[in-house]
C-alpha atoms as a PDB file:
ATOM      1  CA  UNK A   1     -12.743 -34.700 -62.218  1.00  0.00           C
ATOM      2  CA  UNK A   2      -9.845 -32.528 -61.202  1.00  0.00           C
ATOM      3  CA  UNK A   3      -7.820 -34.046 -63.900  1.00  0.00           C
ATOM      4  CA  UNK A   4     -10.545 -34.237 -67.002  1.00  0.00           C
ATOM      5  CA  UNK A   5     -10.755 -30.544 -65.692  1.00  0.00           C
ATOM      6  CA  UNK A   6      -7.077 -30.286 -66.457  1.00  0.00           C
ATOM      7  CA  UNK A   7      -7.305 -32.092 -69.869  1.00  0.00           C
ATOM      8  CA  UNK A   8      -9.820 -29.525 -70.984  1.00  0.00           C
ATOM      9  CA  UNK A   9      -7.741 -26.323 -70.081  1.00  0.00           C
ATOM     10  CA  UNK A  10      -3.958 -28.150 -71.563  1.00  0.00           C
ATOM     11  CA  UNK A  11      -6.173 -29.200 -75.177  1.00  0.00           C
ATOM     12  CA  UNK A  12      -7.429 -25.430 -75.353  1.00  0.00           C
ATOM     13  CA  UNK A  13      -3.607 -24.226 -74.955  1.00  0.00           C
ATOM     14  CA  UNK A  14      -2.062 -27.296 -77.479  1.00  0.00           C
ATOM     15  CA  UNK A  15      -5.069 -26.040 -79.664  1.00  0.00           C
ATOM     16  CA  UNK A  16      -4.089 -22.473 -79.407  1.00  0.00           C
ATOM     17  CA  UNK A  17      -0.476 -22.904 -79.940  1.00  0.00           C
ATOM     18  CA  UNK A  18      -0.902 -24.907 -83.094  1.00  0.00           C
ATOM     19  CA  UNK A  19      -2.626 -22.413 -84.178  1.00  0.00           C
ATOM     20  CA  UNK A  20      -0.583 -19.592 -84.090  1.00  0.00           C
ATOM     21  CA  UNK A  21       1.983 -21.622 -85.609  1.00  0.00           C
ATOM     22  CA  UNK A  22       0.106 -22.307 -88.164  1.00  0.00           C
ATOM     23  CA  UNK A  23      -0.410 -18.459 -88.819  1.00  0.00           C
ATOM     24  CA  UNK A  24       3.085 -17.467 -88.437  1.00  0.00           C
ATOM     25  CA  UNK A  25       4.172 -19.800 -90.262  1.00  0.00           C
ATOM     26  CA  UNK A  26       1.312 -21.245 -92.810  1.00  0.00           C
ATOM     27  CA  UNK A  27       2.366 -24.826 -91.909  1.00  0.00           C
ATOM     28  CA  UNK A  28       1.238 -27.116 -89.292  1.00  0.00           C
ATOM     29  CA  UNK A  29       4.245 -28.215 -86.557  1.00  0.00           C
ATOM     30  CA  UNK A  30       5.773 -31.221 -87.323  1.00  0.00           C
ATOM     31  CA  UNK A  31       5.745 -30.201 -91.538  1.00  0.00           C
ATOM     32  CA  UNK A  32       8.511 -28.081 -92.874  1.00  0.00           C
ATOM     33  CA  UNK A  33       8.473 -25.385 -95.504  1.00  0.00           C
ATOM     34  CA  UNK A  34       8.848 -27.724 -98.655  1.00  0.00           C
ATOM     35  CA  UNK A  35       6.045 -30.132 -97.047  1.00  0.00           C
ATOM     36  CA  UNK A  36       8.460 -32.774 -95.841  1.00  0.00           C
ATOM     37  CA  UNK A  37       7.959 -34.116 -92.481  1.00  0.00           C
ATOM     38  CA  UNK A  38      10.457 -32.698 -89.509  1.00  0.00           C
ATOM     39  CA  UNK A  39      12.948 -35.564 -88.650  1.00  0.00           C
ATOM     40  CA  UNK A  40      13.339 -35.994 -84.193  1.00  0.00           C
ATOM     41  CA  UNK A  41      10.165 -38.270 -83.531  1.00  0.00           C
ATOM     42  CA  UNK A  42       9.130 -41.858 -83.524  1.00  0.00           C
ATOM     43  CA  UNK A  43       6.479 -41.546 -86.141  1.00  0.00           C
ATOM     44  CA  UNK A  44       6.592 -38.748 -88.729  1.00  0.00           C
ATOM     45  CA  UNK A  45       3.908 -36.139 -88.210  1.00  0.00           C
ATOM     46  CA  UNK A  46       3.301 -37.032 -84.981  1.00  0.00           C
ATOM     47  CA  UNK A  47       3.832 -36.321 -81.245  1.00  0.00           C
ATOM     48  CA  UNK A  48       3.132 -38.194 -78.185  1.00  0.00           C
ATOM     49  CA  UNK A  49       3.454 -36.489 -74.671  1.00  0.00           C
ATOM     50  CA  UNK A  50       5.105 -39.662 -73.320  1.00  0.00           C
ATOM     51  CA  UNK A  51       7.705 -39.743 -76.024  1.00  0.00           C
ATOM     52  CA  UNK A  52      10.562 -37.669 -76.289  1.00  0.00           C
ATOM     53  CA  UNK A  53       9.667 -35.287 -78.985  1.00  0.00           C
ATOM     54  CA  UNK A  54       6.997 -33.873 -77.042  1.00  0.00           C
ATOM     55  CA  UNK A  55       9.479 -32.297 -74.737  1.00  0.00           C
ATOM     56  CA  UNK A  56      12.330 -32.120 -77.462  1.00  0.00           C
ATOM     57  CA  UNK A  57      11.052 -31.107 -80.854  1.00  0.00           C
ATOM     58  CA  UNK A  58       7.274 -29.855 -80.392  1.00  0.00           C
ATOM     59  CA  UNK A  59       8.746 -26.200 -77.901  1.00  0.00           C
ATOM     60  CA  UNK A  60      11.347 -25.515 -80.142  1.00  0.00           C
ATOM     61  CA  UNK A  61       8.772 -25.702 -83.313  1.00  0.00           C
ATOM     62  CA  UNK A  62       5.854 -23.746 -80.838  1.00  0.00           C
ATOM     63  CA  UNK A  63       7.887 -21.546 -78.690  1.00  0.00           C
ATOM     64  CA  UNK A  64       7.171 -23.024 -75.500  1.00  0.00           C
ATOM     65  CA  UNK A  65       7.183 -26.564 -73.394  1.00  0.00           C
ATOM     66  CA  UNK A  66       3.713 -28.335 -73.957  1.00  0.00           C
ATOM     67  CA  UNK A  67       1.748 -29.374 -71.206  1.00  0.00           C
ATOM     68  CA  UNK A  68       1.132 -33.988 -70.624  1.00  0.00           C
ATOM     69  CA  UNK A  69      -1.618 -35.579 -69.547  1.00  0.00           C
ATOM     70  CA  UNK A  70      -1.981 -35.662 -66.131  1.00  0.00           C
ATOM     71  CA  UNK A  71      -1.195 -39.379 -66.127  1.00  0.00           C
ATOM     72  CA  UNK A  72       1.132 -39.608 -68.940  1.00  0.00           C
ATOM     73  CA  UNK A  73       0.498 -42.656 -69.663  1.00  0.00           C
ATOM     74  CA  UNK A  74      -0.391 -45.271 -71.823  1.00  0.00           C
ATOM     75  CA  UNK A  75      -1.401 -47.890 -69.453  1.00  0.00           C
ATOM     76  CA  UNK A  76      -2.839 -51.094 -70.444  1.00  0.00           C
ATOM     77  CA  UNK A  77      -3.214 -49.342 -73.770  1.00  0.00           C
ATOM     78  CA  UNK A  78      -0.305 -50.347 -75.554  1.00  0.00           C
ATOM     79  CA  UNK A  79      -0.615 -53.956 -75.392  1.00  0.00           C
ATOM     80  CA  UNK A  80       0.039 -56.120 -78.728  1.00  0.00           C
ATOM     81  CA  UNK A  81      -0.853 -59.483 -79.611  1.00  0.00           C
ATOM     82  CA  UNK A  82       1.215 -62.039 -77.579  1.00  0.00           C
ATOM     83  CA  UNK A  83       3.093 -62.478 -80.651  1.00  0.00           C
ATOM     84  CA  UNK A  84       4.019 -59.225 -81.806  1.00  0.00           C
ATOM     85  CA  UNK A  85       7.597 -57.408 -81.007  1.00  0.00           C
ATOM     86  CA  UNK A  86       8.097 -56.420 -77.267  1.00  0.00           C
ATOM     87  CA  UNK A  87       7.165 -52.471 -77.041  1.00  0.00           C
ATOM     88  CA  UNK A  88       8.153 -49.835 -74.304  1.00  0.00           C
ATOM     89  CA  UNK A  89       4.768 -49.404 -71.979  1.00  0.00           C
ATOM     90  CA  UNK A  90       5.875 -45.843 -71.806  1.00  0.00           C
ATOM     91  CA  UNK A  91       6.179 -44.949 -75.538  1.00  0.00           C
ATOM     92  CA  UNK A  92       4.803 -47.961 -77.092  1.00  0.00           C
ATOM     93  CA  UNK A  93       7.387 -48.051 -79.673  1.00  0.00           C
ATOM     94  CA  UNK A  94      10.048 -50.683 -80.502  1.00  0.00           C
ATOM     95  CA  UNK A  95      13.356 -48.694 -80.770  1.00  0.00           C
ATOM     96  CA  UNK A  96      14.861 -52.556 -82.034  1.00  0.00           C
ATOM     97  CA  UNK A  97      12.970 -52.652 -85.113  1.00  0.00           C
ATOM     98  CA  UNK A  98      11.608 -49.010 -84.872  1.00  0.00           C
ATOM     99  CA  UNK A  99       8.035 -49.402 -84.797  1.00  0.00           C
ATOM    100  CA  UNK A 100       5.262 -47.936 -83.006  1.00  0.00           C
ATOM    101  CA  UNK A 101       1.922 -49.800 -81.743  1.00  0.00           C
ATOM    102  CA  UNK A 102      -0.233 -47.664 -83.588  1.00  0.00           C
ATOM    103  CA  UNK A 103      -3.869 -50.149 -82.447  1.00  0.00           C
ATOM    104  CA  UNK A 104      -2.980 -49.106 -78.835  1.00  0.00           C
ATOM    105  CA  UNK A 105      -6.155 -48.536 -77.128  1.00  0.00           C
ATOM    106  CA  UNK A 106      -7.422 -44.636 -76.977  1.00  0.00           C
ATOM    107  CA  UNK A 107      -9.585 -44.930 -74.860  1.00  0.00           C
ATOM    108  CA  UNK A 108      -7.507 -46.798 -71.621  1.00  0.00           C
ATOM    109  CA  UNK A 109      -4.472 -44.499 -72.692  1.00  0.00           C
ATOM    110  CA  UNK A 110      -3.980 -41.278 -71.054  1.00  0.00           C
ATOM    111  CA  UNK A 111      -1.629 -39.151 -73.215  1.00  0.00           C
ATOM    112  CA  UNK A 112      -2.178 -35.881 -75.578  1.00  0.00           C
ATOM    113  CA  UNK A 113      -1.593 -37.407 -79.243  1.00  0.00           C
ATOM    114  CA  UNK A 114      -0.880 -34.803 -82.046  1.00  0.00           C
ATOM    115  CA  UNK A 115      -0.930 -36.062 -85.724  1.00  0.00           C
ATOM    116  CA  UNK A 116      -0.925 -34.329 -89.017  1.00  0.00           C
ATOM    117  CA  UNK A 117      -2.304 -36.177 -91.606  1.00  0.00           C
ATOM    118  CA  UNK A 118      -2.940 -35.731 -95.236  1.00  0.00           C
ATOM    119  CA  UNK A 119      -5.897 -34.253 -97.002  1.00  0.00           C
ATOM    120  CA  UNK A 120      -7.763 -35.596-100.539  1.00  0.00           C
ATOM    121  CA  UNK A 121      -4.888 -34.016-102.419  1.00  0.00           C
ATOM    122  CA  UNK A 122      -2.254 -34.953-100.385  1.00  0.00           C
ATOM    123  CA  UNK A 123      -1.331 -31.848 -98.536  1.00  0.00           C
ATOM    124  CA  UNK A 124      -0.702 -32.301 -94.859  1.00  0.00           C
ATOM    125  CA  UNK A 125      -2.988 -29.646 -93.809  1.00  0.00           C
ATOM    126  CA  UNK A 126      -4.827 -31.670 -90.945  1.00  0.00           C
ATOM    127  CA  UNK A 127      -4.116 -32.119 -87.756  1.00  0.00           C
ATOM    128  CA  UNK A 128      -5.527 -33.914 -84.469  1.00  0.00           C
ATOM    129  CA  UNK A 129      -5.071 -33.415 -80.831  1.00  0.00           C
ATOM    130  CA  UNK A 130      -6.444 -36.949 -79.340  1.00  0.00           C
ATOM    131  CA  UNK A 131      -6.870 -37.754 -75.384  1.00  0.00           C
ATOM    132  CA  UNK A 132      -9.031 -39.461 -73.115  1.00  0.00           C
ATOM    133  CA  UNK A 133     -11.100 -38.309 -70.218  1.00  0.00           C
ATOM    134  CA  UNK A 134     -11.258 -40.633 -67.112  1.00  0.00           C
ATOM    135  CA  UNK A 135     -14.720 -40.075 -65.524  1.00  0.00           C
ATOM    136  CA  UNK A 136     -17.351 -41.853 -68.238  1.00  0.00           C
ATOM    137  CA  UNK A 137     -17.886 -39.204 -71.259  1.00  0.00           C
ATOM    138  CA  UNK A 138     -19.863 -39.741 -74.409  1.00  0.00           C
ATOM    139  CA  UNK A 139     -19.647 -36.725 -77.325  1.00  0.00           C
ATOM    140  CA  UNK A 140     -23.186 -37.875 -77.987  1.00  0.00           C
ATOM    141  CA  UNK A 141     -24.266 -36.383 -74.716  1.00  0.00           C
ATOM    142  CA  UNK A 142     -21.837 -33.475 -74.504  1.00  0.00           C
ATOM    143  CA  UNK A 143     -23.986 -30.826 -75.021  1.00  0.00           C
ATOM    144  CA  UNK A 144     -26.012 -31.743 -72.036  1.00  0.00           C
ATOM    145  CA  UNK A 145     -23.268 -31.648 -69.063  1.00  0.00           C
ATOM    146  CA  UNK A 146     -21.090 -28.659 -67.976  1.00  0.00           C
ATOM    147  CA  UNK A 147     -18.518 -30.506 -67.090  1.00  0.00           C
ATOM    148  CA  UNK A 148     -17.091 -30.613 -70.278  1.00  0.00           C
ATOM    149  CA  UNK A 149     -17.776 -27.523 -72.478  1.00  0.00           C
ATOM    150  CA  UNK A 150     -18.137 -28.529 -75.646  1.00  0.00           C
ATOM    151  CA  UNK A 151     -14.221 -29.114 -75.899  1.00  0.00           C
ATOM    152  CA  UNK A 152     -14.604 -32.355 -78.490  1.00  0.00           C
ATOM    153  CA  UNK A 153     -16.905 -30.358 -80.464  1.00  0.00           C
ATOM    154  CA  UNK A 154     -13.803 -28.369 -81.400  1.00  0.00           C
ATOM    155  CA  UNK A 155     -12.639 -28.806 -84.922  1.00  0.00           C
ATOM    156  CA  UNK A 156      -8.942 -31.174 -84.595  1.00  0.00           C
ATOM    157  CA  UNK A 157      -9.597 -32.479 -81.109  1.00  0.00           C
ATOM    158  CA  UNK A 158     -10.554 -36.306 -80.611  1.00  0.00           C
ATOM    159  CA  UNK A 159     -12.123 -37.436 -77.202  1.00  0.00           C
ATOM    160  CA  UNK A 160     -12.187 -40.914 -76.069  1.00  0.00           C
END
């Protein structure tokens, strides 16, 4: 519980830093100025605490390191087909023919995952913060525990 208690308080300060970026700057991280996507990380728009632009790119775009998942790890989440391309069980990405494992499992991984995406119109304007809790949550039943306040009822933030 220690941990999931952990989660809850590093989400909140990803959440708030994202934020302020976004009003200092009136784009998201990972986006520049003319909308284009900021070159440094495996996937374009998108940070994973294991990979190296969590530690690399996302504190020089927010000001400060970011806090990982207590685990950091993607565990037996990143495990393709028997016939797919091998993949680093850190990053789950293949550097050989650049390509990241995006069906990984969410909910055996234990990583912070922030995406921007794109909006009707195209704009990337969106963004997530996805993670996974290890002791047995539901968001259908959040409202009735303490344990975890109400934290994937938060506008951008996926539980799992």
């Amino acid at each position: 519980m220690r941990r999931d208690l952990q989660r809850i308080h590093d989400i909140v300060f990803i959440r708030s830093l994202i934020k302020s970026y976004l009003d200092q700057n009136a784009f998201l991280p990972l986006i520049q100025m003319d909308g284009s996507y900021v070159p440094g990380t495996y996937v374009n728009g998108q940070s994973i605490s294991t990979w190296p632009s969590w530690d690399l790119v996302m504190p020089n775009l927010v000001g400060q390191a970011l806090p990982k998942d207590p685990l950091n790890n993607f565990g037996e989440a990143c495990t393709p087909p028997a016939n797919a391309e091998d993949y680093d069980p850190t990053t789950c990405y293949n550097s050989e023919v650049q390509n990241f494992y995006s069906q990984y499992d969410p909910g055996k991984a234990h990583i912070y995952d922030y995406h921007v995406t794109e909006d009707a119109f195209g704009n990337k304007s969106i963004y997530n913060i996805k993670f996974n809790f290890e002791i047995g949550y539901s968001a259908d039943t959040e409202a009735e525990t303490a344990v975890y306040p109400k934290i994937c009822r938060f506008e951008e933030v996926i539980c799992h």
